[in-house]
Protein backbone atom coordinates (compact mmCIF):
# COMPACT_ATOMS: atom_id res chain seq x y z
CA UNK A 1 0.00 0.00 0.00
CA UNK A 2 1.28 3.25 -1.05
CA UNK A 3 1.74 6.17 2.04
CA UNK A 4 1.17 9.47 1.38
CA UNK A 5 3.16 10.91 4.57
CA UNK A 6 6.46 11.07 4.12
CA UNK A 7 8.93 10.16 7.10
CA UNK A 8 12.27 11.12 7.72
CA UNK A 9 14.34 8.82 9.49
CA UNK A 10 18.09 10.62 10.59
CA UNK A 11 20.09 7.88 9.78
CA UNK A 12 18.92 7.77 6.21
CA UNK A 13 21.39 9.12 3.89
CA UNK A 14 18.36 10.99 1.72
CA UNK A 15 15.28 12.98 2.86
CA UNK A 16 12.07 11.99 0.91
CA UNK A 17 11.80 14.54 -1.76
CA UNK A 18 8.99 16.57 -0.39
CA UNK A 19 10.37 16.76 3.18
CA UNK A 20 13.94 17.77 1.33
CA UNK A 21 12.22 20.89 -0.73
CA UNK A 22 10.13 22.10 2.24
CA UNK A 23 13.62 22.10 4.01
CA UNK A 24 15.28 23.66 1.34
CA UNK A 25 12.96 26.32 0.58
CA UNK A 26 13.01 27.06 4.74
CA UNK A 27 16.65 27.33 4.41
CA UNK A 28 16.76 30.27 1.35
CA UNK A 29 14.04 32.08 2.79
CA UNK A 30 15.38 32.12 6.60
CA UNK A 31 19.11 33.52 4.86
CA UNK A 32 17.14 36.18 2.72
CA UNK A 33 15.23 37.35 5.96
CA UNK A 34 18.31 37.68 7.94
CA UNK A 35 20.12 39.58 4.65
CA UNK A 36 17.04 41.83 4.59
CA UNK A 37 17.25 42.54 8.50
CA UNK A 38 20.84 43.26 8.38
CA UNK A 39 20.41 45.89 5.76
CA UNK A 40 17.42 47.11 7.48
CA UNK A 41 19.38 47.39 10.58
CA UNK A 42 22.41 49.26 8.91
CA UNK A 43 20.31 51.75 7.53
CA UNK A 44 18.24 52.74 10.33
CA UNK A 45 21.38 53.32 12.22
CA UNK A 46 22.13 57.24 12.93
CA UNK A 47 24.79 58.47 10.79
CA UNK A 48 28.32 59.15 12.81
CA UNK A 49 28.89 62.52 12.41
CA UNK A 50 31.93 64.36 10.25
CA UNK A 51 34.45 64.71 13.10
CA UNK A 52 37.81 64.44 12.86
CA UNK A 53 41.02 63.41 15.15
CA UNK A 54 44.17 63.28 12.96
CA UNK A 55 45.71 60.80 15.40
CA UNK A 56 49.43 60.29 14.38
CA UNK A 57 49.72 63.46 12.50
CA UNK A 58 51.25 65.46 15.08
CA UNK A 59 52.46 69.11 13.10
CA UNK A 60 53.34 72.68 13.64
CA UNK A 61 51.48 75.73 13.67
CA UNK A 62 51.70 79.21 13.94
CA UNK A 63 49.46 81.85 15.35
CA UNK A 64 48.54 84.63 18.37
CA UNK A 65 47.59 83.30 21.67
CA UNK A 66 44.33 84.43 23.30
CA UNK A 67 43.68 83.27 26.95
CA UNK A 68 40.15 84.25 27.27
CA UNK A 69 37.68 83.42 27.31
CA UNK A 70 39.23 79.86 26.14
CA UNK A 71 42.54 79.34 24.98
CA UNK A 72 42.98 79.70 20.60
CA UNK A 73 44.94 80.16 18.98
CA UNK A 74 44.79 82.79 16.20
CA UNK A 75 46.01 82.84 12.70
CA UNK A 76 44.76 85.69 10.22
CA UNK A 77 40.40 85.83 10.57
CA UNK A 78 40.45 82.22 11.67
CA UNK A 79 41.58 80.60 15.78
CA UNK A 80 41.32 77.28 16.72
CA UNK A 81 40.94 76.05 20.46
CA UNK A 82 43.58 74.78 22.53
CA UNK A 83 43.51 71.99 25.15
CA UNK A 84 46.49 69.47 26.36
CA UNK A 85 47.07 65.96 26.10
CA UNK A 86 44.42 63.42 27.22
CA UNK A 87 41.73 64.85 29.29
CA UNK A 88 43.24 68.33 30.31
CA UNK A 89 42.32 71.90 28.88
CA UNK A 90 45.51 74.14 27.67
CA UNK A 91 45.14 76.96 29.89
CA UNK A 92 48.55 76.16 31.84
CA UNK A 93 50.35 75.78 28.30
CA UNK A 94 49.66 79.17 27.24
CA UNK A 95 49.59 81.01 30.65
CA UNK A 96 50.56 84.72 30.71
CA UNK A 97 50.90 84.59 26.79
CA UNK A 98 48.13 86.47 25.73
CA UNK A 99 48.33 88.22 22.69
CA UNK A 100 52.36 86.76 21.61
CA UNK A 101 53.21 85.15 18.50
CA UNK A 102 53.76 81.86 19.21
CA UNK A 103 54.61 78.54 17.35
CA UNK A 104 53.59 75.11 18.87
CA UNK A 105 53.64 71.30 17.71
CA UNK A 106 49.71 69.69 17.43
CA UNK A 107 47.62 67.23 16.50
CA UNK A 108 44.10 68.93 14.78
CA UNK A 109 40.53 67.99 15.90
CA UNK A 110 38.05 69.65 13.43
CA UNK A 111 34.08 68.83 13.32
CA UNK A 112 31.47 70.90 11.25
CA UNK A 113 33.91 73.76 10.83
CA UNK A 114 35.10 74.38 14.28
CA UNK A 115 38.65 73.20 15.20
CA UNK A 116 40.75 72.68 17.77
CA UNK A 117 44.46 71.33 18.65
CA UNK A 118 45.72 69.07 20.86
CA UNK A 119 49.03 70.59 21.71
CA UNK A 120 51.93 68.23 22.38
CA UNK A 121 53.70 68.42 25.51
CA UNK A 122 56.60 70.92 25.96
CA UNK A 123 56.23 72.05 22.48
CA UNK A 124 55.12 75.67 22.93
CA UNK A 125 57.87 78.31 21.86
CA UNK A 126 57.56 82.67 22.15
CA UNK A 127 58.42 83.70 18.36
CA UNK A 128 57.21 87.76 18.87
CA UNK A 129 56.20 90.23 21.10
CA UNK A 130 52.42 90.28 21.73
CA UNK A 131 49.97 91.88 19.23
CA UNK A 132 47.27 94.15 21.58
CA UNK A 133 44.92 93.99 18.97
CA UNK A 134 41.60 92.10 20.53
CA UNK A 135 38.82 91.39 18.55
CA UNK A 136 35.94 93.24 19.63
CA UNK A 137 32.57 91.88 21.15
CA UNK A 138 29.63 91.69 19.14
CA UNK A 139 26.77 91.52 21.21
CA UNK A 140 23.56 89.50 19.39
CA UNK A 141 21.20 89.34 22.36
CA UNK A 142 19.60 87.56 24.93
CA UNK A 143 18.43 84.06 23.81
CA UNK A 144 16.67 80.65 24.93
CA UNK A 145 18.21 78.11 23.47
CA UNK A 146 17.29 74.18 23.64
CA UNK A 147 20.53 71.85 23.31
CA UNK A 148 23.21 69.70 25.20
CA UNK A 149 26.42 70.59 27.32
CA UNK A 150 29.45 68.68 25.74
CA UNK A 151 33.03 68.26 26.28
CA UNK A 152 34.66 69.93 23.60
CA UNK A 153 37.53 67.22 22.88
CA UNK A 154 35.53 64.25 22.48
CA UNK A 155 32.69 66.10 20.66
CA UNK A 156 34.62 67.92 17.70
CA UNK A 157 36.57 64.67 16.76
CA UNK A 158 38.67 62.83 19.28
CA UNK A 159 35.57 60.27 20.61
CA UNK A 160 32.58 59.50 18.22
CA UNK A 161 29.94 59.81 19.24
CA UNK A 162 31.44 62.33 21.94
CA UNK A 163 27.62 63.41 23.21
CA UNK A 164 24.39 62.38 24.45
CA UNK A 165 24.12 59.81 27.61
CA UNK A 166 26.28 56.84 26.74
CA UNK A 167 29.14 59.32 26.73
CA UNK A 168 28.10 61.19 29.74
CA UNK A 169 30.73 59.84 32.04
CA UNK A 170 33.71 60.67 30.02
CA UNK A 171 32.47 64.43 28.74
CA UNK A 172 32.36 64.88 32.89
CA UNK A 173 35.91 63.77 33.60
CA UNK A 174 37.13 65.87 30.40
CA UNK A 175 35.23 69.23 31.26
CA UNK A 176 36.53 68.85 35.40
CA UNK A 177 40.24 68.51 34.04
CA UNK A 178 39.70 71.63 32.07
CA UNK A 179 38.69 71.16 28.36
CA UNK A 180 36.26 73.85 27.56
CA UNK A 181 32.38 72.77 27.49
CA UNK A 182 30.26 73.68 24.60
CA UNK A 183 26.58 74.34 24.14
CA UNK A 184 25.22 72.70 21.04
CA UNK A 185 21.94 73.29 19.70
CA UNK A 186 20.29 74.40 16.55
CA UNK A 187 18.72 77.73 14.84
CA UNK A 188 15.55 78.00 12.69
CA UNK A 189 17.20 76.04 10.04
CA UNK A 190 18.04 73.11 12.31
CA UNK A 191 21.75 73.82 11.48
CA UNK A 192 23.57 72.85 14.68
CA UNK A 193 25.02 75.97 16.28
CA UNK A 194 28.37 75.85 18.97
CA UNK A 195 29.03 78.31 21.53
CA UNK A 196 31.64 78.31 23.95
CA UNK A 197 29.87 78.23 27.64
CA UNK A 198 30.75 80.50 29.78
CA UNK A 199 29.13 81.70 33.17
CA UNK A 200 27.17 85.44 33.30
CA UNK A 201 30.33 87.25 33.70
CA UNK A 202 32.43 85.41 31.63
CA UNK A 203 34.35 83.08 33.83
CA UNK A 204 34.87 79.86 33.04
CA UNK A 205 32.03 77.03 34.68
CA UNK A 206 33.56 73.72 34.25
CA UNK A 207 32.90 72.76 37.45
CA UNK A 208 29.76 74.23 37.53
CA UNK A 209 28.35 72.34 34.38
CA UNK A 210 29.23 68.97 35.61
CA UNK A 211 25.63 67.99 36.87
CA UNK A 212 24.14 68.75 33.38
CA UNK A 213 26.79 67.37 31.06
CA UNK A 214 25.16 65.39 28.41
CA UNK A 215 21.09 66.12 29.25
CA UNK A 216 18.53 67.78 26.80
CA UNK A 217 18.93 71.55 28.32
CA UNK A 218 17.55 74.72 27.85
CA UNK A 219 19.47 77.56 28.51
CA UNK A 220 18.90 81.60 28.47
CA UNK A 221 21.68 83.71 28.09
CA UNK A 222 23.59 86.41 26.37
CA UNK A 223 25.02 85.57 22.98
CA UNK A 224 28.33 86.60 21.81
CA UNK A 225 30.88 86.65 19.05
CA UNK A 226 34.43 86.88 19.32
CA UNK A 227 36.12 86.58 15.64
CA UNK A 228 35.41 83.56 14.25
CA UNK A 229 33.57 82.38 17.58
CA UNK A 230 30.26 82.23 19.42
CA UNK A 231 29.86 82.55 23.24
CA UNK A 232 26.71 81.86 25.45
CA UNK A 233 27.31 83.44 28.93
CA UNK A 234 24.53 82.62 31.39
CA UNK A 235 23.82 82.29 34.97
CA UNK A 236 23.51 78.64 36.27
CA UNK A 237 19.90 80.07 37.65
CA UNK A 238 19.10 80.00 33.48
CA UNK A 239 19.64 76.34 33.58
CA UNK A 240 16.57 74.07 33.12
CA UNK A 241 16.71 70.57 32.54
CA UNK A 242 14.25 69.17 29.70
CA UNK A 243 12.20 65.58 29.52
């Protein structure tokens, strides 16, 4: 008598032919679902952003010191900012050479047109006397902004991502050993906007900040430019965490 249900026994050498397709067929479609999940999964991720550490490529450069409100250093209408070695800001590099010419030995940190230098140790040398020439304040107003306190380092290159939560603990240790925070948020556009935080009066508030390093915050304060560079300088009382 002929069976119609097919049996598989596992030490047969063969499957029965209709057991063998429906395995087969199981097989392809379980490898295309897990191709289409990976893609699905690589696409949906966010996008790193276009920051940049030039690890290894340690050079010179050239330029006028300004101490304040954050160490850059200035060459022609453009400055980059200055901190040391691992997590330490450059303010003891550059001490008391405010306004010299000065050459030092870096490695560049750049991220949506904002850069910065990691200068190497012992490699700052005097070339001129200092230029007294400051580049004046231009006031733009008092404003509310909506955005998130960063560590400068890690967010313009050297760690990416360098913001948001998962990189809350390390933003903390860099802004207490002296590497200039930054407010980022965004305009009308949505074009993300950087401004050097600094307290009402202009002081720096790295130890001040620590508390609301890496939360959604919204912050009202005077805005600033400096050159090339935008300041927010607000009281901590302006500080107001967000959901």
């Amino acid at each position: 008598m002929q069976n119609d249900h097919e049996f598989y026994v596992g030490y047969l050498s063969k499957a029965p032919g209709g057991i063998a397709v429906l395995a087969r067929r199981a097989v392809i479609g379980l490898g295309l679902l897990t191709v289409l999940v990976a893609l699905v999964l690589v696409f949906a991720q966010q996008r790193f952003a276009a920051s940049f550490f030039e690890f290894g490529n340690v050079r010179e450069f050239q330029g006028i010191v300004r101490e304040w409100p954050v160490p850059l250093l200035v060459s022609g209408s453009t400055s980059k900012a200055l901190v040391a070695e691992g997590k330490h800001g450059a303010s003891s590099l550059v001490a008391g050479m405010d306004g010299l010419s000065i050459a030092l030995r870096g490695t560049l940190i750049h991220r949506d047109g904002l850069e910065m230098i990691e200068v190497a140790e012992n490699s700052v040398r005097v070339l001129g006397e200092a230029d007294r020439n400051v580049s004046a304040i231009e006031n733009l107003g008092t404003h509310t902004l909506v955005g998130e306190i960063v560590d400068s380092k890690c967010y313009l290159g050297v760690m990416n991502p360098g913001h948001t939560k998962p990189h809350r603990e390390c933003a903390a240790l860099c802004i207490r050993g002296g590497i200039p925070p930054l407010f980022v948020a965004r305009d009308a556009a949505n074009h993300s906007i950087h401004l050097w935080l600094m307290s009402e009066t202009g002081q720096p508030v790295n130890q001040q900040v620590l508390d609301f390093v890496a939360e959604p915050m919204e912050i009202t304060g005077q805005v600033s430019r400096i050159g090339d560079q935008m300041y927010f300088n607000a009281s901590l009382a302006a500080y107001k965490r967000l959901p």
